[in-house]
Protein backbone atom coordinates (compact mmCIF):
# COMPACT_ATOMS: atom_id res chain seq x y z
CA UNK A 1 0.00 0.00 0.00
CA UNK A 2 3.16 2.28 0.23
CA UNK A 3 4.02 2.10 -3.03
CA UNK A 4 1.02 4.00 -4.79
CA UNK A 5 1.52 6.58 -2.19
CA UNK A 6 4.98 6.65 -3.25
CA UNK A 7 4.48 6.83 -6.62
CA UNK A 8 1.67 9.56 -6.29
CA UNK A 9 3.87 11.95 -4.35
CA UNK A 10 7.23 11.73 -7.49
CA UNK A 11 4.59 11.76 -9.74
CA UNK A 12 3.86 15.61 -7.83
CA UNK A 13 7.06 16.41 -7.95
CA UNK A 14 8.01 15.56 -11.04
CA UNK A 15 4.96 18.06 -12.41
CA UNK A 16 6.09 20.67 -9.98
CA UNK A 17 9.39 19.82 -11.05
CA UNK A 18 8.16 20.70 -14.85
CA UNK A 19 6.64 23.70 -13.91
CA UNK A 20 8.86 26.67 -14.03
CA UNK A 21 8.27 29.20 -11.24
CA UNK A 22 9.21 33.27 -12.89
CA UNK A 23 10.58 35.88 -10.15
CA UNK A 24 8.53 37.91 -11.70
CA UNK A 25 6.07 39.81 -9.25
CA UNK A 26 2.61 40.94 -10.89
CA UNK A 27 1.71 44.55 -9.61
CA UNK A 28 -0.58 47.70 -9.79
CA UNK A 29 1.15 50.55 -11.64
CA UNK A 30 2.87 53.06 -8.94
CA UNK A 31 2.29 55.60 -11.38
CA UNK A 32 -1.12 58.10 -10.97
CA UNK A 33 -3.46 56.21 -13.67
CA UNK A 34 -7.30 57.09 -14.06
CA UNK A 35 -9.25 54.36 -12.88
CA UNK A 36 -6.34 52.84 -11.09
CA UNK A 37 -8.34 51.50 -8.68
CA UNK A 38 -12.36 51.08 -8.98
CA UNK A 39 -15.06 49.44 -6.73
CA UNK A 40 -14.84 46.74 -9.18
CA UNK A 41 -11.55 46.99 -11.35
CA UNK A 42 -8.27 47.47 -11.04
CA UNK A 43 -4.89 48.48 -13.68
CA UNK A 44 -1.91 45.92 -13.89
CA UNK A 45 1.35 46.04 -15.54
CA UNK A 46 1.60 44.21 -18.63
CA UNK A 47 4.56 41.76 -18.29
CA UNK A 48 6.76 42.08 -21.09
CA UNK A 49 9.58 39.85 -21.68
CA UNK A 50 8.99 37.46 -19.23
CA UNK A 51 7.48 34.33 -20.89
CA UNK A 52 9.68 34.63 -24.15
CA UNK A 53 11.83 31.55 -22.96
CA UNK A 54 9.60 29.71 -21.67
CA UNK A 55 6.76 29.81 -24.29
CA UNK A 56 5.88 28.66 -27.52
CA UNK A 57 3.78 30.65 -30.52
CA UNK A 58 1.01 28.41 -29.87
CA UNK A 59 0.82 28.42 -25.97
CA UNK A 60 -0.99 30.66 -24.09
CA UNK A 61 -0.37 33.22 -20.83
CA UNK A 62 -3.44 33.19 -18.21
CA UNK A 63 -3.95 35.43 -15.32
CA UNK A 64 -5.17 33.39 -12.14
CA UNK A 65 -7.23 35.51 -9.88
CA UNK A 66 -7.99 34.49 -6.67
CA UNK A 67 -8.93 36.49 -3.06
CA UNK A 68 -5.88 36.79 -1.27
CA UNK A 69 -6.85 34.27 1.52
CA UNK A 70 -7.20 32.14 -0.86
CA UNK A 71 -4.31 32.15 -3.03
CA UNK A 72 -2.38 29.72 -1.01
CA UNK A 73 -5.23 27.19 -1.76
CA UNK A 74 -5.14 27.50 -5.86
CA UNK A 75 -4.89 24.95 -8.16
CA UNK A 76 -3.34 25.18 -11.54
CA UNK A 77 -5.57 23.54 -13.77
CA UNK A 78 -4.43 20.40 -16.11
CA UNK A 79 -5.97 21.76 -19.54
CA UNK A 80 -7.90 24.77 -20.53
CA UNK A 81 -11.23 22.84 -19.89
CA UNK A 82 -10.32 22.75 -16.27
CA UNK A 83 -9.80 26.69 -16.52
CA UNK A 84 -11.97 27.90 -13.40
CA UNK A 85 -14.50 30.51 -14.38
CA UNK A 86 -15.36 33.74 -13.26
CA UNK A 87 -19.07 32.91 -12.56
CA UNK A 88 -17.56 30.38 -9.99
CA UNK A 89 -15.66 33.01 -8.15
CA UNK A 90 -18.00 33.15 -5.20
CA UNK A 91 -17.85 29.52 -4.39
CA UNK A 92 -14.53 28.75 -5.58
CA UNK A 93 -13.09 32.08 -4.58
CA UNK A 94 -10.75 32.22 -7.40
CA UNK A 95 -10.80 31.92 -11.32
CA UNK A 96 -8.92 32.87 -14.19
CA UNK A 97 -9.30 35.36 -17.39
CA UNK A 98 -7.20 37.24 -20.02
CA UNK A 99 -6.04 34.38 -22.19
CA UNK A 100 -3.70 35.44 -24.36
CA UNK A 101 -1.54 34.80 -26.63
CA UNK A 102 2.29 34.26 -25.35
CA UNK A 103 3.83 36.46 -28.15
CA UNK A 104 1.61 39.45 -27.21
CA UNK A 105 4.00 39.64 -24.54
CA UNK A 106 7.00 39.57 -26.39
CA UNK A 107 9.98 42.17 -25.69
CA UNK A 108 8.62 43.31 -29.17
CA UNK A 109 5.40 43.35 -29.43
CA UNK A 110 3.50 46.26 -29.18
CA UNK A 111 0.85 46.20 -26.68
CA UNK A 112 -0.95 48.60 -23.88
CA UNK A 113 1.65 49.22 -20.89
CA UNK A 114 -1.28 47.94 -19.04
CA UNK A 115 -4.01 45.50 -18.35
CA UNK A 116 -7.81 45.91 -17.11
CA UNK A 117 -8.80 43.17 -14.69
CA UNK A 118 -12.34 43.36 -14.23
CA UNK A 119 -13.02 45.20 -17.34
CA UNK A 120 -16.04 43.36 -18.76
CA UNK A 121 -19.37 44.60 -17.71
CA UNK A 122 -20.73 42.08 -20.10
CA UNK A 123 -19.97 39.35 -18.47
CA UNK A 124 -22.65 36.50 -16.56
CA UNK A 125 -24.56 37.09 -19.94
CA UNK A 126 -22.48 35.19 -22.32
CA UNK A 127 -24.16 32.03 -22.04
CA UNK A 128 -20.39 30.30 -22.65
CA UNK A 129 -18.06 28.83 -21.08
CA UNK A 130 -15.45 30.95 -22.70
CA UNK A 131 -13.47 33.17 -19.71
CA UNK A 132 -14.47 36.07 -18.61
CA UNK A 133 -12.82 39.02 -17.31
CA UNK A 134 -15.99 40.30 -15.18
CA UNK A 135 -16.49 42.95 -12.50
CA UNK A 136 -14.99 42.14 -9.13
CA UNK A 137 -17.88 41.61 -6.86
CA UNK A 138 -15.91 42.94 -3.68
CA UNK A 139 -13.14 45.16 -2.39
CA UNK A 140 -10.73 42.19 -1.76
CA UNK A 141 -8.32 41.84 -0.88
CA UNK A 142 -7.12 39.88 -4.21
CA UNK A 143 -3.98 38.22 -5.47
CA UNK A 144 -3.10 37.52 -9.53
CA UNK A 145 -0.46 35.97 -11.06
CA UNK A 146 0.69 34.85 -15.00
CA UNK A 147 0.35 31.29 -15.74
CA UNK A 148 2.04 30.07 -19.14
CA UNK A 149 -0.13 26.82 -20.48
CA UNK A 150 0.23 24.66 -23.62
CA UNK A 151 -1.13 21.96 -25.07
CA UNK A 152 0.00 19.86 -22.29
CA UNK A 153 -0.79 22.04 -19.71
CA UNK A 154 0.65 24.44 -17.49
CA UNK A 155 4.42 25.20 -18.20
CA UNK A 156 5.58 28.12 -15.82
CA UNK A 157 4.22 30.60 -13.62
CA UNK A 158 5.26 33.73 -12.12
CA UNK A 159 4.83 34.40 -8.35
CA UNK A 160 1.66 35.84 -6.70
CA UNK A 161 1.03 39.51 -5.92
CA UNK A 162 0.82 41.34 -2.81
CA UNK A 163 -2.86 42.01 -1.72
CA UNK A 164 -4.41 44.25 -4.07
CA UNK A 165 -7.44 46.08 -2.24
CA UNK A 166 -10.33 47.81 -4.21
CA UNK A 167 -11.99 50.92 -3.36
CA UNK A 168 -14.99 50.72 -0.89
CA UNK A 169 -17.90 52.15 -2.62
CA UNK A 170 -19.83 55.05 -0.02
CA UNK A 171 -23.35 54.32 0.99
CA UNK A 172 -25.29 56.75 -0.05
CA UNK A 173 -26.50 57.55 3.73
CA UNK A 174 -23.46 58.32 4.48
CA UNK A 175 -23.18 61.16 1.51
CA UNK A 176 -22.94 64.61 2.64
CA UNK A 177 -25.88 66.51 0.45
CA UNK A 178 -25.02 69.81 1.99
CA UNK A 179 -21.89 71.37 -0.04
CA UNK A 180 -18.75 71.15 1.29
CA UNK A 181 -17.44 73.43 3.77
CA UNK A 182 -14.46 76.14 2.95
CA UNK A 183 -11.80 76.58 4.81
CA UNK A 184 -11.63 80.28 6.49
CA UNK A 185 -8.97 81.36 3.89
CA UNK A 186 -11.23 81.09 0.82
CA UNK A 187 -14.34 82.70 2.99
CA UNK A 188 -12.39 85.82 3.58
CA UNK A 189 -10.73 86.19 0.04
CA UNK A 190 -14.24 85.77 -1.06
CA UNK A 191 -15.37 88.06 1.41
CA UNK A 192 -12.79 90.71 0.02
CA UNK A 193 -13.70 89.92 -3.49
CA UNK A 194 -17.05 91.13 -2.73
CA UNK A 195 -15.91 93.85 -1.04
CA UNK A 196 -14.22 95.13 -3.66
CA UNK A 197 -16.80 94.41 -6.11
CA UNK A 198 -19.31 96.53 -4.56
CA UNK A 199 -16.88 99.19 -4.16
CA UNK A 200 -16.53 99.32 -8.00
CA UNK A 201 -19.91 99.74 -8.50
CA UNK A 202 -20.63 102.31 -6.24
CA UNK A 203 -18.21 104.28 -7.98
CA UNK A 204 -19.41 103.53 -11.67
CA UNK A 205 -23.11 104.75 -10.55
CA UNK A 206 -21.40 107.75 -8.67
CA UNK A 207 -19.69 108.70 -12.19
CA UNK A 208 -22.92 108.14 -13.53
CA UNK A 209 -25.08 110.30 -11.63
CA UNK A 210 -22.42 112.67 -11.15
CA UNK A 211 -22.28 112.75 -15.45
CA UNK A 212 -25.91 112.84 -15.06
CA UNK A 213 -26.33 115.73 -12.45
CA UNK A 214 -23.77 117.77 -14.02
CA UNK A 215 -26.11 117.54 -17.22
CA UNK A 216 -28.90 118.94 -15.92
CA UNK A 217 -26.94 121.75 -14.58
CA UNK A 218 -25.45 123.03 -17.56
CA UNK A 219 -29.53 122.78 -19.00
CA UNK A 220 -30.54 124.61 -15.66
CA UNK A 221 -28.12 127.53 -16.47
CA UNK A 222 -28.95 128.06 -19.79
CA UNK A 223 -32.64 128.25 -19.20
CA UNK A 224 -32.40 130.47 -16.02
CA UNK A 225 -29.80 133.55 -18.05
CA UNK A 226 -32.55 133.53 -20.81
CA UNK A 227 -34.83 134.34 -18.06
CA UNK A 228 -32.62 136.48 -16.74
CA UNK A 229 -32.47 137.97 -20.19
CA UNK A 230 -35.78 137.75 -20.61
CA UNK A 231 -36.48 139.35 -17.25
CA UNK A 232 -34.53 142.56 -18.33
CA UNK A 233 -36.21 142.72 -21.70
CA UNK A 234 -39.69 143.43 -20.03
CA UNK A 235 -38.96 145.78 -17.41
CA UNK A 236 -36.91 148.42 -18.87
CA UNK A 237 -38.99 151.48 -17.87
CA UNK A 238 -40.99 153.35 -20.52
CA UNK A 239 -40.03 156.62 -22.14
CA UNK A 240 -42.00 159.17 -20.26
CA UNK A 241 -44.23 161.75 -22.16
CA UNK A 242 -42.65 165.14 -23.93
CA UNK A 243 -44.54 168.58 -22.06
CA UNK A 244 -47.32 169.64 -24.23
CA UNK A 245 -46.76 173.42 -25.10
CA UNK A 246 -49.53 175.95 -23.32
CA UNK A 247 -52.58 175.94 -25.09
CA UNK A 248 -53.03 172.78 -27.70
CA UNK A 249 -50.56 170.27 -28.98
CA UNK A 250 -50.62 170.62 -32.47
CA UNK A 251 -49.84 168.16 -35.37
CA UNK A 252 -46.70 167.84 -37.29
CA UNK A 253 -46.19 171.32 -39.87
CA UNK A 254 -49.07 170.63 -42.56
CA UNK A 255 -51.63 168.79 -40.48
CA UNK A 256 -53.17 171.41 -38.81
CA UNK A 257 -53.59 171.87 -35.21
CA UNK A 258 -55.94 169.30 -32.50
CA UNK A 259 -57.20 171.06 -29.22
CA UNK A 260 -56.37 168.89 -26.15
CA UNK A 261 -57.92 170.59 -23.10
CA UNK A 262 -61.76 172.19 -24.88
CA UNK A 263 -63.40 172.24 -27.86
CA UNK A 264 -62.85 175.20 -29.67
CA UNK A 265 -60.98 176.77 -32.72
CA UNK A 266 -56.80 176.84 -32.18
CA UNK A 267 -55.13 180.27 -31.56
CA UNK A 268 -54.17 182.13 -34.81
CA UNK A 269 -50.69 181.28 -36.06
């Protein structure tokens, strides 16, 4: 009864044995990315020149994905129909996605600088078995690594890496509706701002009326020295009357004489 056992445990190690472990370390860009890290998704480096030596054109490079307490616990999978898939995540709390093709990540091949695990909204309504690179359905923590496979099976691997932890997605009780508060510094630039906003105006409408009042002035003065003008016209006094000589006033030479005091006939010439 020893010997089976035997035989089972070199028959392990000769398939670890096969398997070539990579130093290679998956990880999360350090560089600021958008999106970097989602609720659901998150960026990776795309390994480049790591699986030239130990891949062939027609083999393939999987990512395993698996929470990170669970990691320790993963299985590589014999054959591609033994892939675990992402609708199995929850029970099996790993799975595995992005098949692709070795020379994609050749030194010179060009491809995106990085990779989008999680990326596939679509995913659950497939209907296939095909892999899936679906929406992470928690924060995580979560572990990936590469995992080169051919026709045989798997043929190296690179190492697991470190926890990668998702952002926590806010309740929406716990969302501030009122706007949020600014700090004393802006309030009192702000406050100046305004300050010196209303000053400017108050000085625009004082030019304005000022304009405006010294308009009406200059129409005032005109109209008050015609009166003034005016006024003069109508009272200069009248020329007073010439003294009658005694007797009767009489008409210019050739119109004979008029009596002014009694009927009668004019003294003799």
């Amino acid at each position: 009864m020893e010997l089976p056992w035997v035989l089972l445990v070199l028959a392990g190690t000769g398939a670890a044995a096969g398997l070539a472990l990579l130093p290679y370390v998956p990880r999360v860009p350090p560089a600021a990315l958008p999106g970097k890290l989602t609720a659901t998704t998150f960026a990776l480096e795309r390994p480049c020149c790591i699986f030239d030596r130990h891949a062939n054109a027609s083999d393939a490079v999987w990512l395993a994905v698996a929470f990170a307490n669970a990691s320790a616990a993963f299985k590589n999978p014999p054959s591609r129909a033994d892939v675990p898939l992402y609708e199995q995540l929850p029970t099996a709390r790993s799975y595995m996605t992005l098949e692709t093709a070795a020379a994609t990540y050749a030194c010179s091949a060009p491809s995106p600088a990085v990779l989008r695990v999680g990326g596939d909204a679509a995913c659950g309504s497939q209907g296939g078995r095909d892999p899936c690179n679906g929406p992470l359905p928690s924060p995580g923590p979560y572990r990936v690594k590469f995992l080169v496979m051919g026709c045989h099976g798997p043929k190296a691997e690179t190492r697991w890496s470190e926890p990668i932890l998702l952002r926590r997605a806010r309740s929406p009780s716990t969302i501030d509706p009122a706007p949020a508060r600014r700090g004393s510094d802006v309030v009192v630039i702000a406050s100046i701002l305004a300050g010196l906003g209303a000053v400017l105006a108050a000085v625009g409408l004082g030019a304005l009326g000022a304009e405006a009042w010294g308009s009406l002035c200059r129409r005032d003065s005109g109209t008050s020295a015609f009166a003034r003008r005016s006024y003069r016209t109508h009272h200069i006094p009248p020329a007073l009357p010439q003294p009658l000589p005694p007797g009767c006033g009489c008409s210019p030479p050739g119109l004979g004489c008029f009596a002014l005091r009694s009927p009668g006939p004019c003294p003799a010439e």
